[in-house]
C-alpha atoms as a PDB file:
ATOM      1  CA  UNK A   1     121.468  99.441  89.881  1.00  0.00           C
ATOM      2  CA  UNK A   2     118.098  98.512  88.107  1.00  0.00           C
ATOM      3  CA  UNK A   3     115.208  98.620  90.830  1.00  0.00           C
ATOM      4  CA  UNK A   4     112.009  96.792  90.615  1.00  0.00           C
ATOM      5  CA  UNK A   5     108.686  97.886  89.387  1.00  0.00           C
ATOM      6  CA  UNK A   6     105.508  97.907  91.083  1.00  0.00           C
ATOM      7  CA  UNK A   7     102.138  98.110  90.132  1.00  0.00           C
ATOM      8  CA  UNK A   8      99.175  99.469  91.929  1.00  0.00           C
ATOM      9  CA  UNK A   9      95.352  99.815  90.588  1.00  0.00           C
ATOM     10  CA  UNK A  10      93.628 102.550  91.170  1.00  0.00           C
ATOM     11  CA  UNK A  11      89.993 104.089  91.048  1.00  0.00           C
ATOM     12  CA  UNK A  12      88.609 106.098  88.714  1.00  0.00           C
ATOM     13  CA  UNK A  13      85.833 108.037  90.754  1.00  0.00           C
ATOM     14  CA  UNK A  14      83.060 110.648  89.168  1.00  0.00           C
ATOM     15  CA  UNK A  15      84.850 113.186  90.941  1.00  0.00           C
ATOM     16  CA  UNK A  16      88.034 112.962  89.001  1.00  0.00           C
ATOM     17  CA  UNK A  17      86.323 113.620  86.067  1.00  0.00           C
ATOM     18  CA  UNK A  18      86.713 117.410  84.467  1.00  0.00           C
ATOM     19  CA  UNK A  19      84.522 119.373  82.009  1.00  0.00           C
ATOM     20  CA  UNK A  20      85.946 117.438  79.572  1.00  0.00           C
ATOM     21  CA  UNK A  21      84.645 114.095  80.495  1.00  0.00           C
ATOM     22  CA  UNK A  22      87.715 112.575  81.215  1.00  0.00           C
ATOM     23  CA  UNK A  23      90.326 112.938  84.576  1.00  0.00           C
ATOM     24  CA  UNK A  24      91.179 116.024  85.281  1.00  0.00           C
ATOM     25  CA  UNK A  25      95.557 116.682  84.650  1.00  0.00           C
ATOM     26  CA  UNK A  26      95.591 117.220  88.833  1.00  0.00           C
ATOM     27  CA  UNK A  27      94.477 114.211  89.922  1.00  0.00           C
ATOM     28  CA  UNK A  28      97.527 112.304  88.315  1.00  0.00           C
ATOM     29  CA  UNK A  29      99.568 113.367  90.860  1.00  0.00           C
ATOM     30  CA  UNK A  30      96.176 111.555  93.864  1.00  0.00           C
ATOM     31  CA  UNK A  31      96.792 108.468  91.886  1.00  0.00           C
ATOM     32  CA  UNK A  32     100.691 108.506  92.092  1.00  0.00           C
ATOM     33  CA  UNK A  33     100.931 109.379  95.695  1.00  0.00           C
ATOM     34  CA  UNK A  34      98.165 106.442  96.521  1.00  0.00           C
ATOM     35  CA  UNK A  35     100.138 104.213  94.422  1.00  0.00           C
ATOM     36  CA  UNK A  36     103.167 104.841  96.385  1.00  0.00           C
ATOM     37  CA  UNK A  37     101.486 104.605  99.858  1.00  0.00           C
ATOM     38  CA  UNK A  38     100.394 101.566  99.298  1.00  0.00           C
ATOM     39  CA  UNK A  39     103.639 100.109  97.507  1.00  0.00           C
ATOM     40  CA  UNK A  40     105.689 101.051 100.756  1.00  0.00           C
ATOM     41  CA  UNK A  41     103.409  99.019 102.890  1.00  0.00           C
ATOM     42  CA  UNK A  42     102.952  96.134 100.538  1.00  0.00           C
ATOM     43  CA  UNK A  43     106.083  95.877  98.307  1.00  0.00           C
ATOM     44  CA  UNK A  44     109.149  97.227 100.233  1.00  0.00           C
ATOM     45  CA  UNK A  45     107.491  96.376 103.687  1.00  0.00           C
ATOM     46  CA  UNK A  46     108.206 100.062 105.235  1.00  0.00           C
ATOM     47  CA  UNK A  47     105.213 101.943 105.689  1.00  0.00           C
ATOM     48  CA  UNK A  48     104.492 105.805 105.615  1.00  0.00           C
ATOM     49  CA  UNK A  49     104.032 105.516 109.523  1.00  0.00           C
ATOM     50  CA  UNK A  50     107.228 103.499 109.749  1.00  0.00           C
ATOM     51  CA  UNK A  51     109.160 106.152 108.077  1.00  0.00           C
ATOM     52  CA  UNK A  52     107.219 108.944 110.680  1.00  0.00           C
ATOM     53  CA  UNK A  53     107.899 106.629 113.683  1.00  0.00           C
ATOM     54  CA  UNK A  54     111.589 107.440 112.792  1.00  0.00           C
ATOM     55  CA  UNK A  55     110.959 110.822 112.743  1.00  0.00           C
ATOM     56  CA  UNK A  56     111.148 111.158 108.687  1.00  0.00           C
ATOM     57  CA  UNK A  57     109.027 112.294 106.351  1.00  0.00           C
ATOM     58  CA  UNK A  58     108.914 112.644 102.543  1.00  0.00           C
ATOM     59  CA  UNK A  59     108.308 116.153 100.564  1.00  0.00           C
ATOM     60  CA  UNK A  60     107.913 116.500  96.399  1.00  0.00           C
ATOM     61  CA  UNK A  61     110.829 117.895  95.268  1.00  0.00           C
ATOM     62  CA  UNK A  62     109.928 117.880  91.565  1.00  0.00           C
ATOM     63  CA  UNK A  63     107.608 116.700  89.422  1.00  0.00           C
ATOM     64  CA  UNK A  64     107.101 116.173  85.459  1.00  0.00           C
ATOM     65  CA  UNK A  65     104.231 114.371  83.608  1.00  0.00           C
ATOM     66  CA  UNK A  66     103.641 113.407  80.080  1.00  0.00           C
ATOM     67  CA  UNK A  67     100.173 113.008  78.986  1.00  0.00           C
ATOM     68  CA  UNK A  68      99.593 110.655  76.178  1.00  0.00           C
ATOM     69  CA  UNK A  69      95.656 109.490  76.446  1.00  0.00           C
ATOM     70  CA  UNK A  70      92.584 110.653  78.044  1.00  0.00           C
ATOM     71  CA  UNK A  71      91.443 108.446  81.060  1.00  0.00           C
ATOM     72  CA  UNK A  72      87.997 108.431  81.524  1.00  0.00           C
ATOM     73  CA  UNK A  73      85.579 106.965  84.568  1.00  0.00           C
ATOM     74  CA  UNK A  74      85.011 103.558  83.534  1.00  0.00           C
ATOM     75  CA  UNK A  75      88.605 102.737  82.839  1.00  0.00           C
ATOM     76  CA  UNK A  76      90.988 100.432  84.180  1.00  0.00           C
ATOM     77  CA  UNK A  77      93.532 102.158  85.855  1.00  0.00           C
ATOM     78  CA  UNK A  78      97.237 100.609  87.066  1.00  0.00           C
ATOM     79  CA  UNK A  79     100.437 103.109  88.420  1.00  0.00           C
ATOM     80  CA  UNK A  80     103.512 101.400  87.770  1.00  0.00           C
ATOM     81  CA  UNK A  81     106.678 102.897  89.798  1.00  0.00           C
ATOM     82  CA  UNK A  82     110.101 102.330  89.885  1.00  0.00           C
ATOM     83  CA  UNK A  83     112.970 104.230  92.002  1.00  0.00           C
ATOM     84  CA  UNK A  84     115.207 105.571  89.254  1.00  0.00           C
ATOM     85  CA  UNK A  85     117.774 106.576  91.582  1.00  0.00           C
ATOM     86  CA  UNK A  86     119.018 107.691  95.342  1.00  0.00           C
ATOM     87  CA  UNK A  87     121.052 110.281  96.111  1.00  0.00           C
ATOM     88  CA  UNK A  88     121.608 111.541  99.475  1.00  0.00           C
ATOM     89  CA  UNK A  89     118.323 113.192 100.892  1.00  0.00           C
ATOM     90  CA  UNK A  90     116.241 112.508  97.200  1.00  0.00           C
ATOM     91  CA  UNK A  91     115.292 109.617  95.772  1.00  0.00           C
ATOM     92  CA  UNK A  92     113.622 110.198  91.782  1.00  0.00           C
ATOM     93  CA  UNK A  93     110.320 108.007  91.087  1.00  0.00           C
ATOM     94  CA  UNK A  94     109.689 106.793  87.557  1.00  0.00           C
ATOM     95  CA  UNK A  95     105.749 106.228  86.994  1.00  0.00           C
ATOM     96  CA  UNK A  96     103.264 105.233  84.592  1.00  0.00           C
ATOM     97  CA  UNK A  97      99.868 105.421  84.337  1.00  0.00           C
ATOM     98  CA  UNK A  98      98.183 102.431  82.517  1.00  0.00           C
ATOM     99  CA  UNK A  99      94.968 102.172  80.919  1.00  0.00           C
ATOM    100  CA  UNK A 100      93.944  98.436  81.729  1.00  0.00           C
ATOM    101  CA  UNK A 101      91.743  97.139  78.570  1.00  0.00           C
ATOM    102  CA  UNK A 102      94.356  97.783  76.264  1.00  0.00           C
ATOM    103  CA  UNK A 103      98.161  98.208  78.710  1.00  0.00           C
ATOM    104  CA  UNK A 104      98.696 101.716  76.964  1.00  0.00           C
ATOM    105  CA  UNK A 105     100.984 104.204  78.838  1.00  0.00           C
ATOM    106  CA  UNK A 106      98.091 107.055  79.344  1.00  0.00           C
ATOM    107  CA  UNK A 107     100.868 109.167  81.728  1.00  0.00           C
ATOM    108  CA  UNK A 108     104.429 108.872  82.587  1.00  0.00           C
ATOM    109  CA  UNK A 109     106.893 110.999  84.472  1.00  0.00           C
ATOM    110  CA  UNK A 110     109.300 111.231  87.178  1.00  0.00           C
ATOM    111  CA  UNK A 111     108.545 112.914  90.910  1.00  0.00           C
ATOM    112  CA  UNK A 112     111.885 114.011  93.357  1.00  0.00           C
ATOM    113  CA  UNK A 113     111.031 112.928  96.855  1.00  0.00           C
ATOM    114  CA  UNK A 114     113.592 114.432  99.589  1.00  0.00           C
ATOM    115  CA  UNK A 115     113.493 113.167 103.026  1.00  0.00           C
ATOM    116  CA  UNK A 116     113.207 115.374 105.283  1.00  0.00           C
ATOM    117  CA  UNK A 117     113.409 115.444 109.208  1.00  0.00           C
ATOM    118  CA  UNK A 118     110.282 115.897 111.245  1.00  0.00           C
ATOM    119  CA  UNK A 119     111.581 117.949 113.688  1.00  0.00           C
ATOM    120  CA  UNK A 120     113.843 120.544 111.691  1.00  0.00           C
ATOM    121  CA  UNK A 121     111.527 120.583 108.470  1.00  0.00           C
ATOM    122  CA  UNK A 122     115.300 119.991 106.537  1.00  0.00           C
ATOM    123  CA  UNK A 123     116.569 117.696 104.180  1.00  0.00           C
ATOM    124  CA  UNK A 124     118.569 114.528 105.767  1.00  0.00           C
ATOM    125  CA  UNK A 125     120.626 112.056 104.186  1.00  0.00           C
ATOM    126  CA  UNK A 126     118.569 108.646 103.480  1.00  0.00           C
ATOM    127  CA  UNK A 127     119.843 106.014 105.997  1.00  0.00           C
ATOM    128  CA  UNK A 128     121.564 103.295 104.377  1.00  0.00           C
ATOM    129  CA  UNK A 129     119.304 100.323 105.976  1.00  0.00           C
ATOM    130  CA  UNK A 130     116.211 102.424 103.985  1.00  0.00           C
ATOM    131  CA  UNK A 131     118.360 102.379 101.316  1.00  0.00           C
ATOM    132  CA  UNK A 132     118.658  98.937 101.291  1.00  0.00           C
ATOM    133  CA  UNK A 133     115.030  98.057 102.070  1.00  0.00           C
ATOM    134  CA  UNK A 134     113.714 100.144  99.225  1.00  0.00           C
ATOM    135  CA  UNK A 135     116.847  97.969  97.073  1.00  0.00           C
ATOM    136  CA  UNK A 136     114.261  95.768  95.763  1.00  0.00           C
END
């Protein structure tokens, strides 16, 4: 099943930036997990609060990034997702980070998400009707 990509744009704020004068490697990870917030609301049209209304929440399983270019404060910044693939309690993320002025990939990876139950803390199977929702 190919899923559809999404695109979010993001902020570069002066707190972001390292020693180095451009974002610091741990704030990928901010800009991913804002991306993806907002993407649930606005794209699949099922909300972080939807999800805890059910009694679900989401944990990082696993995470990899590649970093290709420096992204510095007065940049352009877009996170592209697309779901990869679900498989019972995980779902795997495939993102990008784009630098706007020119559409370079600056980062790309893939983050595990596993559902999890609020009550028990454990892993639970995704629902099919989530499934299909996030079937976009």
């Amino acid at each position: 099943m190919s899923y559809s990509v999404f695109e979010s744009e993001i902020e570069v704020r002066p707190d972001d930036i390292d020693m180095n004068n451009h974002v610091h490697y741990s704030k990928y990870l901010d800009y991913l997990l804002a991306a993806r917030y907002h993407q649930m609301k606005n794209n699949y049209k099922m909300s972080m609060e939807e999800f805890i209304e059910r009694g679900f929440s989401w944990v990082a399983s696993r995470a990899e990034i590649d970093f290709k270019r420096a992204i510095k404060l007065n940049d352009k910044v877009f996170v592209r997702t697309q779901i990869e693939s679900v498989n019972g309690a995980q779902v795997t993320v495939k993102f990008w980070i784009v630098k706007g002025e020119n559409k370079k990939v600056a980062e790309e990876g893939r983050v595990v998400y596993t559902m999890i139950s609020i009550t028990s803390g454990r892993p639970t199977r995704i629902p099919p009707d989530i499934i299909e929702k996030y079937s976009v």
